[in-house]
C-alpha atoms as a PDB file:
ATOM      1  CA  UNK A   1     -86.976 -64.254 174.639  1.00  0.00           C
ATOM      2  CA  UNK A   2     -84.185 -62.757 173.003  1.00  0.00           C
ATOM      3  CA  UNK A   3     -84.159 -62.287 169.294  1.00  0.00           C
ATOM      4  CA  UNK A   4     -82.112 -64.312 167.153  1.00  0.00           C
ATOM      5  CA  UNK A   5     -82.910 -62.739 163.898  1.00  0.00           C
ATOM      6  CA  UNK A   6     -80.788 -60.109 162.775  1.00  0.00           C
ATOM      7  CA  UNK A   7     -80.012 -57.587 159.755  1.00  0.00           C
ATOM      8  CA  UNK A   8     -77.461 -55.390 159.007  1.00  0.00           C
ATOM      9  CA  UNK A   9     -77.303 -51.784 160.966  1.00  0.00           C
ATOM     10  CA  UNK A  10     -74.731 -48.573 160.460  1.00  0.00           C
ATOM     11  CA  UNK A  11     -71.809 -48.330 162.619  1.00  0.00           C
ATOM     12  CA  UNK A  12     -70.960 -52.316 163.393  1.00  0.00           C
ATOM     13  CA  UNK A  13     -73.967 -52.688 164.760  1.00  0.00           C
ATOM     14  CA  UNK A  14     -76.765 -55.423 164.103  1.00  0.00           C
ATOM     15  CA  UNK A  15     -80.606 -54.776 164.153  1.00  0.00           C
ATOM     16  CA  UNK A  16     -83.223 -56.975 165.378  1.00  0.00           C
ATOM     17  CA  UNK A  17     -85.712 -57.554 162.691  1.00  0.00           C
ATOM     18  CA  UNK A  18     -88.589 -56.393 164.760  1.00  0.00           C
ATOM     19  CA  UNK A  19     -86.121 -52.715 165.393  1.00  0.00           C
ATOM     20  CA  UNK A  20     -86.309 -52.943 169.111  1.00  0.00           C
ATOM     21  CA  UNK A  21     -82.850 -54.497 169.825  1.00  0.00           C
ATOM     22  CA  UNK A  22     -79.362 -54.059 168.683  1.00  0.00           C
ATOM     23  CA  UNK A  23     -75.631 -56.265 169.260  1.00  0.00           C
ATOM     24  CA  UNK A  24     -73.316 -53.748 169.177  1.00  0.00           C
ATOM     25  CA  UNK A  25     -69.585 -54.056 169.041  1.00  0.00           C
ATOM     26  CA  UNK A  26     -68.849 -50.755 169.915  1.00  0.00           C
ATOM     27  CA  UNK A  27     -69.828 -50.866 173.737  1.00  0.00           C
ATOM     28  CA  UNK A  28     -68.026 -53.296 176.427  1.00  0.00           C
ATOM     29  CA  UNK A  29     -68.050 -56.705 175.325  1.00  0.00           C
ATOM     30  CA  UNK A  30     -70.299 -58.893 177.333  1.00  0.00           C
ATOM     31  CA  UNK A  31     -70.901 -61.791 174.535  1.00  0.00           C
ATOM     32  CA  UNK A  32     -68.382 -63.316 171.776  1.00  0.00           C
ATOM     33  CA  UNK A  33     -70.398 -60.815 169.585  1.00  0.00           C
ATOM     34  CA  UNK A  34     -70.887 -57.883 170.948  1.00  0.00           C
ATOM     35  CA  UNK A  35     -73.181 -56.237 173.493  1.00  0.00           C
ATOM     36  CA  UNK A  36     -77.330 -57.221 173.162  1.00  0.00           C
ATOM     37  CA  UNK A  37     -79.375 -53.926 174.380  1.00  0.00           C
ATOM     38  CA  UNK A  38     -82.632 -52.551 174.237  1.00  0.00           C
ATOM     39  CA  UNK A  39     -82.442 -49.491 171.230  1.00  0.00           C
ATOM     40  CA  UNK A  40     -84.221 -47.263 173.340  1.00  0.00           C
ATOM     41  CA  UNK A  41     -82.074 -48.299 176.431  1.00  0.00           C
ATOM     42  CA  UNK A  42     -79.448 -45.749 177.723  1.00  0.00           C
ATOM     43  CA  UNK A  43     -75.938 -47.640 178.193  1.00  0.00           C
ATOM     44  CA  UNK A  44     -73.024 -46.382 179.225  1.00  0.00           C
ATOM     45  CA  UNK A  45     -70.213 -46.334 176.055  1.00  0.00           C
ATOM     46  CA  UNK A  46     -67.218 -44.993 177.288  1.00  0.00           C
ATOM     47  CA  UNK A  47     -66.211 -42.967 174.558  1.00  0.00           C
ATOM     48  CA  UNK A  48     -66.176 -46.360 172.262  1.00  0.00           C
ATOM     49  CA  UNK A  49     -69.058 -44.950 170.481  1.00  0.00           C
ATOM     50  CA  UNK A  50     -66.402 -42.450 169.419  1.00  0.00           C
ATOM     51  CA  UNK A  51     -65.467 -43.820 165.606  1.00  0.00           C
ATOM     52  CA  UNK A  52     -61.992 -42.107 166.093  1.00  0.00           C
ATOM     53  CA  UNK A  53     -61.296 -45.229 169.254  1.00  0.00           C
ATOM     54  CA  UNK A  54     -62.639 -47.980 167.486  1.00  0.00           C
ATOM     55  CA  UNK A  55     -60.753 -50.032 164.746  1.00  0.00           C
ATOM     56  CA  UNK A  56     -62.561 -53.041 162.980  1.00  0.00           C
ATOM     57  CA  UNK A  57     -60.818 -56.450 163.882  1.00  0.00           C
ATOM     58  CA  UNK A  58     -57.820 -57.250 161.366  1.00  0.00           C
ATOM     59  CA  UNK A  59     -57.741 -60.408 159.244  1.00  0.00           C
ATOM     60  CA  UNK A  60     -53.860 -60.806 160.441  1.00  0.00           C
ATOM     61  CA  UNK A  61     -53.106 -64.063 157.777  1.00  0.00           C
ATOM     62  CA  UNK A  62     -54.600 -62.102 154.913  1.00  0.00           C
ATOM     63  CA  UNK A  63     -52.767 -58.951 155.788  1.00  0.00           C
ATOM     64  CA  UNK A  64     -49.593 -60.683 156.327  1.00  0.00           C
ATOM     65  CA  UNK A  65     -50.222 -62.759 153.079  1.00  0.00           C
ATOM     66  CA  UNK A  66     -50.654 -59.682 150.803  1.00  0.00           C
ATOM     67  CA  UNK A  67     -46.978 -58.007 152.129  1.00  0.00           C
ATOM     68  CA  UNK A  68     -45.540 -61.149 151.709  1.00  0.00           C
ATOM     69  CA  UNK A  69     -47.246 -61.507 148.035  1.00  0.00           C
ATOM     70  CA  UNK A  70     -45.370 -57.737 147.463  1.00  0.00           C
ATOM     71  CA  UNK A  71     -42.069 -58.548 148.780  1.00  0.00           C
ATOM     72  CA  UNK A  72     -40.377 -60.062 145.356  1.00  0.00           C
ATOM     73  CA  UNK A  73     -37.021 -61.842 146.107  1.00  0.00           C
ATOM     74  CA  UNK A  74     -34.928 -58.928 145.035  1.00  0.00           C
ATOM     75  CA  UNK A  75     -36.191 -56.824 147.916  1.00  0.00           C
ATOM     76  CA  UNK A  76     -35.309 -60.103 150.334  1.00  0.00           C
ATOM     77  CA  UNK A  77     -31.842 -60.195 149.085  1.00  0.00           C
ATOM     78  CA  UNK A  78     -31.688 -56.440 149.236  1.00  0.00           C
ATOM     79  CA  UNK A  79     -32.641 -56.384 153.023  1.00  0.00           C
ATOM     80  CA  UNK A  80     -30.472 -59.699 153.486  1.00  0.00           C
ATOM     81  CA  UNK A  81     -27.325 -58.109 151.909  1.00  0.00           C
ATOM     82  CA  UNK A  82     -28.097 -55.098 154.864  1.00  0.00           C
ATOM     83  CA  UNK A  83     -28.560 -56.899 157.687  1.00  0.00           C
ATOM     84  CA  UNK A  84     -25.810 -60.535 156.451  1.00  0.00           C
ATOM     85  CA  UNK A  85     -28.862 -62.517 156.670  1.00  0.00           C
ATOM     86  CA  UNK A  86     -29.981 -65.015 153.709  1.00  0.00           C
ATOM     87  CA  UNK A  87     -32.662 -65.083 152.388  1.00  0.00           C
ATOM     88  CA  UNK A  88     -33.867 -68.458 153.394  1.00  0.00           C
ATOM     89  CA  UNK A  89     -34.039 -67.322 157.114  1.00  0.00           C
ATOM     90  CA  UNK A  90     -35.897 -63.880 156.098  1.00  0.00           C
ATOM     91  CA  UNK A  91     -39.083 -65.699 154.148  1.00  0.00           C
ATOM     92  CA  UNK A  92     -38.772 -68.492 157.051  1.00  0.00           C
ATOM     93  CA  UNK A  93     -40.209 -65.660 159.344  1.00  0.00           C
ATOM     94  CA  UNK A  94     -42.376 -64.371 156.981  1.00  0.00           C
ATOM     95  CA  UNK A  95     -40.507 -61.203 155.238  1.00  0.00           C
ATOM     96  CA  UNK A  96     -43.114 -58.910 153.305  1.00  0.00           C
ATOM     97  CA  UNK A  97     -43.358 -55.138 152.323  1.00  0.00           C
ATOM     98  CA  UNK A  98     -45.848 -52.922 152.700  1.00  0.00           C
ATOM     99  CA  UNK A  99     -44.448 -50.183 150.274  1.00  0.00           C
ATOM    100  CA  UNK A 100     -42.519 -48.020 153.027  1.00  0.00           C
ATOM    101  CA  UNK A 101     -40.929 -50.700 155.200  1.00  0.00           C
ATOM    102  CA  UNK A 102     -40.382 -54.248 155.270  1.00  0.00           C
ATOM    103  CA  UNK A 103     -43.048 -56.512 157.560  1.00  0.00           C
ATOM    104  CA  UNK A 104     -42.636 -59.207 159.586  1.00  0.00           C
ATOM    105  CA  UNK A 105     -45.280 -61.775 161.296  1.00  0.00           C
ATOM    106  CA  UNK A 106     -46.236 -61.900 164.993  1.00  0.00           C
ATOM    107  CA  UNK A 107     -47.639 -65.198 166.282  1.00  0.00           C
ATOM    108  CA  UNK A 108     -49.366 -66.670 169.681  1.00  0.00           C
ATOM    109  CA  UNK A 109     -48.170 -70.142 171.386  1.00  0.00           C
ATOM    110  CA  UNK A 110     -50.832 -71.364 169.177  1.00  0.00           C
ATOM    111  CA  UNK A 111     -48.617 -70.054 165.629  1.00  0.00           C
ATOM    112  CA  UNK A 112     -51.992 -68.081 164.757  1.00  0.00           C
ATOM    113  CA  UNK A 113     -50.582 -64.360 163.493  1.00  0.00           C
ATOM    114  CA  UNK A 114     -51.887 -62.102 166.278  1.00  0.00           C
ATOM    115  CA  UNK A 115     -49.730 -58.420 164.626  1.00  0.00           C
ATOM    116  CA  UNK A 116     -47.284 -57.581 162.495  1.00  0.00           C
ATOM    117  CA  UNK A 117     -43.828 -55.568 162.760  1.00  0.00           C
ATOM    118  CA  UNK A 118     -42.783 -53.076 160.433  1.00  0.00           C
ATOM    119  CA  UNK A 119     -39.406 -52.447 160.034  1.00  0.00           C
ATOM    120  CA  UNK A 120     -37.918 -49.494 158.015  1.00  0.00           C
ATOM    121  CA  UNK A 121     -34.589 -49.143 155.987  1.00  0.00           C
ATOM    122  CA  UNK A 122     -33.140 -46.835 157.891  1.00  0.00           C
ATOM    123  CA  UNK A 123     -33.767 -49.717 161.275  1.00  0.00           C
ATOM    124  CA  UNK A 124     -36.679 -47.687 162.613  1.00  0.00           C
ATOM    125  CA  UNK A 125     -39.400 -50.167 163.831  1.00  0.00           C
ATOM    126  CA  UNK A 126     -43.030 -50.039 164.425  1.00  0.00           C
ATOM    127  CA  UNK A 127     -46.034 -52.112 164.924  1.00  0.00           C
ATOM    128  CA  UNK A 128     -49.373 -52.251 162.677  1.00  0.00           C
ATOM    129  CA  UNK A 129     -52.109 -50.765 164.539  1.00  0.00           C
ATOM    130  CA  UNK A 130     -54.360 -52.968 166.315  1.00  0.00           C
ATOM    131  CA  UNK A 131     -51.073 -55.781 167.405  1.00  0.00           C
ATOM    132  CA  UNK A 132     -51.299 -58.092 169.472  1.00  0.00           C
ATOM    133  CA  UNK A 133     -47.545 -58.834 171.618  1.00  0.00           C
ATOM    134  CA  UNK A 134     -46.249 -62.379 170.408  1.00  0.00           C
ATOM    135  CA  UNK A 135     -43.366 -63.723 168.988  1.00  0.00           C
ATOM    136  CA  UNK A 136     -41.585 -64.131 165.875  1.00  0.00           C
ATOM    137  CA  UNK A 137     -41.880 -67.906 164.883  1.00  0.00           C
ATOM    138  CA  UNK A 138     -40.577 -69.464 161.740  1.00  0.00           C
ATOM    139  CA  UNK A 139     -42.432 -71.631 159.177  1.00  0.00           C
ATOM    140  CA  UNK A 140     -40.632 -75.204 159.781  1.00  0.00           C
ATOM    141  CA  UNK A 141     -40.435 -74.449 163.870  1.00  0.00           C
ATOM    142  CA  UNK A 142     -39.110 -77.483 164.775  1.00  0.00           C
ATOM    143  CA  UNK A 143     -42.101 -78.746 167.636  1.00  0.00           C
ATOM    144  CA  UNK A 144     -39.978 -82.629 167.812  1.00  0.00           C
ATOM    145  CA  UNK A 145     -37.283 -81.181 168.973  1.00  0.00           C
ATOM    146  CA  UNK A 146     -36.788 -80.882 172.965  1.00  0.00           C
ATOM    147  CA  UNK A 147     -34.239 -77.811 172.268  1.00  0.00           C
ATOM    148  CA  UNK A 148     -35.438 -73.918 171.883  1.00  0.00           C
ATOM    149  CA  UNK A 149     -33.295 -70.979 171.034  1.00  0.00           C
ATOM    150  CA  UNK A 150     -35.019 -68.060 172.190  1.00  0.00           C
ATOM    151  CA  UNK A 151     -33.642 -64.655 170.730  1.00  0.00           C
ATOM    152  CA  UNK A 152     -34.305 -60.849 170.641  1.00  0.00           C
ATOM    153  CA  UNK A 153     -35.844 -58.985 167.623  1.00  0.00           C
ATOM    154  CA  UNK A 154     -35.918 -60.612 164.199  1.00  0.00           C
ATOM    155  CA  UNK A 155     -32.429 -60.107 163.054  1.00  0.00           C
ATOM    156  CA  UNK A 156     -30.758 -62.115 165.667  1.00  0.00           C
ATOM    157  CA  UNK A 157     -33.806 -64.620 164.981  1.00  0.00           C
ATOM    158  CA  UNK A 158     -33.147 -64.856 161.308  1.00  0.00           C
ATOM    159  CA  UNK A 159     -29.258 -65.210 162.097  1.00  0.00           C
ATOM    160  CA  UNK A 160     -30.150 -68.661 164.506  1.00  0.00           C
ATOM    161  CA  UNK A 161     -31.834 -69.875 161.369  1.00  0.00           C
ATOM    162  CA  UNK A 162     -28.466 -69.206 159.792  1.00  0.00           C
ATOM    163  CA  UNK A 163     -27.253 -71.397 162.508  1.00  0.00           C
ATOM    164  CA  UNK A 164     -29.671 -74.276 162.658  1.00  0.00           C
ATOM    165  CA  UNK A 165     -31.110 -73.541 165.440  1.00  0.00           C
ATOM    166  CA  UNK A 166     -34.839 -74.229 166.318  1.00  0.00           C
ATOM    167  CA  UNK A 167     -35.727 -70.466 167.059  1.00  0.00           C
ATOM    168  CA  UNK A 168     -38.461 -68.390 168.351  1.00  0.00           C
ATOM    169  CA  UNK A 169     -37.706 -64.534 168.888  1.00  0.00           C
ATOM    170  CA  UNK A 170     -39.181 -61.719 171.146  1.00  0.00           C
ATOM    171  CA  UNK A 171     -39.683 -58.641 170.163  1.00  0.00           C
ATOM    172  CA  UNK A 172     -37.474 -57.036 172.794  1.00  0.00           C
ATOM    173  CA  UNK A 173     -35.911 -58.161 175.865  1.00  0.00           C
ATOM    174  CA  UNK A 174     -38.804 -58.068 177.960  1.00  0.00           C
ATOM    175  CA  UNK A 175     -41.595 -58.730 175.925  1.00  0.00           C
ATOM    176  CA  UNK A 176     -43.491 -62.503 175.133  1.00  0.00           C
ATOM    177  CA  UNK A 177     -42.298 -64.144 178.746  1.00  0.00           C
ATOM    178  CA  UNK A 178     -46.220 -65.611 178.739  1.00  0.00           C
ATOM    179  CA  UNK A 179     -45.925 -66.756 174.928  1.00  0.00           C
ATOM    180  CA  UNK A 180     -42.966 -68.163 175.812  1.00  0.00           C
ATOM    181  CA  UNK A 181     -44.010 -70.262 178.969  1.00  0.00           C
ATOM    182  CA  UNK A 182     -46.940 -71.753 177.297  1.00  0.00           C
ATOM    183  CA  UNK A 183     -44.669 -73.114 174.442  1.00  0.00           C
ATOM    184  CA  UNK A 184     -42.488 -74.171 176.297  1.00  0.00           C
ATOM    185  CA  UNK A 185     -44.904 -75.825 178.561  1.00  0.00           C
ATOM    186  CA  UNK A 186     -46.215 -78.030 175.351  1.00  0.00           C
ATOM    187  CA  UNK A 187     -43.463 -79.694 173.894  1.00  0.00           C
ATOM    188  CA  UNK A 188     -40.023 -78.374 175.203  1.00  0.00           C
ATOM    189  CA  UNK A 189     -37.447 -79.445 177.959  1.00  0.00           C
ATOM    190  CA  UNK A 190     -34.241 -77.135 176.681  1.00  0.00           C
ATOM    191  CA  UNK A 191     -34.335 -73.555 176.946  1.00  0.00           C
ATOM    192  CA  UNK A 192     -31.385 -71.432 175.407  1.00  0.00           C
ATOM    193  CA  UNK A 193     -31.430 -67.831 176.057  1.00  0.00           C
ATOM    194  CA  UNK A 194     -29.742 -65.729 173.868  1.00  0.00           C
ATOM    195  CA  UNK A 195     -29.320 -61.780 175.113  1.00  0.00           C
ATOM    196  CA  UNK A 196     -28.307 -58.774 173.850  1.00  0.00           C
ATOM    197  CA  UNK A 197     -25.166 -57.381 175.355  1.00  0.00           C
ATOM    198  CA  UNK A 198     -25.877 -54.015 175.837  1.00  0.00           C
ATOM    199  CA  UNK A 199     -24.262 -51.298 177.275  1.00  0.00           C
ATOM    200  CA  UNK A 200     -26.991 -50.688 180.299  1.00  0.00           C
ATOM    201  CA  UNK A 201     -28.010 -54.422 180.804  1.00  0.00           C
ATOM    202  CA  UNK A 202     -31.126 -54.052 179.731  1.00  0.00           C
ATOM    203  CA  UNK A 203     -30.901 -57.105 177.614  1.00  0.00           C
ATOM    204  CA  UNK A 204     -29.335 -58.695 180.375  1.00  0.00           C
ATOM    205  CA  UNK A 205     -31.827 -57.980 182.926  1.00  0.00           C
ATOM    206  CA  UNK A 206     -34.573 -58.912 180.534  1.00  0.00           C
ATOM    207  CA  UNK A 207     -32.690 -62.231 179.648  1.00  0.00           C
ATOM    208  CA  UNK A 208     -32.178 -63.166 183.075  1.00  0.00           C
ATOM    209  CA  UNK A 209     -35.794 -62.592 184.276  1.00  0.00           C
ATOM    210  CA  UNK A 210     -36.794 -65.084 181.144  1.00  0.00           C
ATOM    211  CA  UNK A 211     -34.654 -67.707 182.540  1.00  0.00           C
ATOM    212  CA  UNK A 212     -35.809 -67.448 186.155  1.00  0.00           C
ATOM    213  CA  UNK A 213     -39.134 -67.688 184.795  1.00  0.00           C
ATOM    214  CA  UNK A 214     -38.126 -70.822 182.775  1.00  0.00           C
ATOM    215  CA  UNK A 215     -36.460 -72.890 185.188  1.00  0.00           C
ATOM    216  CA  UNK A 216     -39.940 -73.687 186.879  1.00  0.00           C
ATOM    217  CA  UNK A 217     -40.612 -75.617 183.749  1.00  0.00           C
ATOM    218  CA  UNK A 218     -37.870 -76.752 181.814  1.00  0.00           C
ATOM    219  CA  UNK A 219     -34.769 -79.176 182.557  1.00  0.00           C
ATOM    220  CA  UNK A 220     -32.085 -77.013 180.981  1.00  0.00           C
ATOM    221  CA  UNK A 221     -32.051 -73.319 180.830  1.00  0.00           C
ATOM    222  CA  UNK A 222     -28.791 -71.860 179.750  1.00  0.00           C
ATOM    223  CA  UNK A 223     -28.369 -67.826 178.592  1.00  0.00           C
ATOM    224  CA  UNK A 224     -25.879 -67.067 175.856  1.00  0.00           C
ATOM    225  CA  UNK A 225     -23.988 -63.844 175.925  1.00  0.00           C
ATOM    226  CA  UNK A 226     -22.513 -62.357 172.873  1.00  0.00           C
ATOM    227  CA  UNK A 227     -19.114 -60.788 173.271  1.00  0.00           C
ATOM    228  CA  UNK A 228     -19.581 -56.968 174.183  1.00  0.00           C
ATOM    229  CA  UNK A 229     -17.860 -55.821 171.230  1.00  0.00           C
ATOM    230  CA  UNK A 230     -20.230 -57.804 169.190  1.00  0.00           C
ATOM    231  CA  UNK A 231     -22.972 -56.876 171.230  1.00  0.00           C
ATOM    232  CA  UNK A 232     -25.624 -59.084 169.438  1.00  0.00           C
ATOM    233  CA  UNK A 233     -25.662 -62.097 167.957  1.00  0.00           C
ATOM    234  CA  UNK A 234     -25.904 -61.309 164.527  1.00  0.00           C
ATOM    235  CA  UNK A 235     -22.490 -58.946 165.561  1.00  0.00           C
ATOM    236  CA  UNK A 236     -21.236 -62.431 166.748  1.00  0.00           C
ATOM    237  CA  UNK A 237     -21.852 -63.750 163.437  1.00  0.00           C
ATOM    238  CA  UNK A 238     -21.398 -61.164 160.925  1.00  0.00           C
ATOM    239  CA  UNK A 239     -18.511 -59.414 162.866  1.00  0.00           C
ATOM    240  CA  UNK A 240     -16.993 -61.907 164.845  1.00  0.00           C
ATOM    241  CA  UNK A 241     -16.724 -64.293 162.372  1.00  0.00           C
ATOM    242  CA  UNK A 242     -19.009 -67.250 164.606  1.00  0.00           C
ATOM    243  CA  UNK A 243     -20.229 -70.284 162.820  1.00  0.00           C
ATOM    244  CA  UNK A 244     -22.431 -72.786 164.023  1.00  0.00           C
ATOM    245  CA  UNK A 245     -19.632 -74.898 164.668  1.00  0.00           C
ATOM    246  CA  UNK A 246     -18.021 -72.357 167.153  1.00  0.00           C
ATOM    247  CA  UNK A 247     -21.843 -71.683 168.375  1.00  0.00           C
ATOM    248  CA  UNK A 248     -22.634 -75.310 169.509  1.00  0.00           C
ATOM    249  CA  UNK A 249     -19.409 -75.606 171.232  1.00  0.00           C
ATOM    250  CA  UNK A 250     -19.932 -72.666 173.327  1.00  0.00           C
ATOM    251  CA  UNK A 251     -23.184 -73.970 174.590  1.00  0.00           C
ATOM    252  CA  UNK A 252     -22.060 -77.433 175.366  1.00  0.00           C
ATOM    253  CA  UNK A 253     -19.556 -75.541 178.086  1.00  0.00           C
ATOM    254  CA  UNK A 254     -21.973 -73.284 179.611  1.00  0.00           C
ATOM    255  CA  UNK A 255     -23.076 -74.084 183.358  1.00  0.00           C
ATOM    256  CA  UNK A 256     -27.129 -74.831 183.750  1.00  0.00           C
ATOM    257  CA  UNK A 257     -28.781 -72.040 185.538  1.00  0.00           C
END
């Protein structure tokens, strides 16, 4: 019979009361809670036992709560004024700061926060250890609507919010195609793929292999492409002078993939 009575132990680890068994989360999962063995039992750890590989599982709503608690709305506007983003759109996708760089939530197709991205002033990004890959998904995400925008990075997603448009972003052009499926799998018939225009068609590539993926499931998949000399879509806007006018017109005449 296996115990079920258990007190604390060092490491992560849990201690039968009777000392001859221990659930450990340091060793391959085999149970939601970690691995039962005997103590005296030699198991085979590889390396997890090693405190320098293991990091304790994240609280990813707290975390993201507390930069968002430390971001007051003169740092928003600060990092709005930067990029030509307001500052509606930035706390829409969950703006924070974590003291050296600005922070932005990473969600699942369920909108549960899986990671978070950090984003420095001087453009440099990163990701808090222990992310998960998801997308960047805006409080409000409009699930009665049969349209999605679907963007790259968090500027250009905070710029379609500028726009109107029912967004979701990836983090880069080749990232969240899974994430992306399954959402649009659950509500959505519309696909609108909006790439990067860069100079070795990487965003290209990556936008096109999104919208191959997409036609399997949705009526409509169109991709948008920014003029080169814009290269982006917040370019398109902030440069090139687009308005959501201008936008919506431009998709109306684009061909159906």
């Amino acid at each position: 019979m296996l115990p079920h009575l258990w007190q604390a132990g060092l490491d992560w680890c849990r201690v039968s009361k009777d000392g001859k068994y221990a659930l450990c989360s340091r060793i391959p999962v085999y149970g939601q809670q970690g691995s039962l063995h005997k103590i005296d039992e030699n198991i085979e750890t590889n390396g997890l036992l090693d405190k320098s590989n293991y990091y304790p599982p994240i609280n990813w709503f707290v975390l993201n709560k507390f930069y968002v608690a430390n971001c007051p709305l003169w740092r928003i506007n600060q990092f709005g004024a930067l990029k030509g983003i307001t500052p509606r759109s930035l706390i829409r996708l969950n703006i924070g700061f974590d003291g050296e760089a600005y922070t932005f939530a990473i969600q699942n197709e369920n909108y549960i926060i899986v990671g978070i991205q950090r984003q420095f002033p001087d453009g440099a990004k990163t990701m808090v250890r222990g992310s998960k890959l998801g997308l960047f998904i805006p409080t409000v995400f409009r699930a009665n609507e049969s349209n999605v925008f679907i963007t790259e990075g968090v500027s250009d997603t905070a710029i379609a919010l500028d726009l109107d448009l029912n967004v979701i972003g990836r983090l880069n052009c080749s990232s969240g195609t899974e994430v992306i499926k399954k959402i649009m799998n659950k509500h959505y018939s519309n696909a609108y793929i909006i790439i990067d225009n860069d100079s070795n068609r990487a965003g290209y590539d990556g936008g096109m292999k999104l919208a191959n993926e997409l036609k399997a499931i949705c009526k409509t998949v169109k991709v948008i492409i920014p003029p080169a000399e814009n290269n982006d879509l917040r370019g398109w806007v902030t440069k090139g002078g687009l308005d959501a006018e201008g936008f919506n017109k431009i998709v109306m005449r684009l061909p159906i993939l």
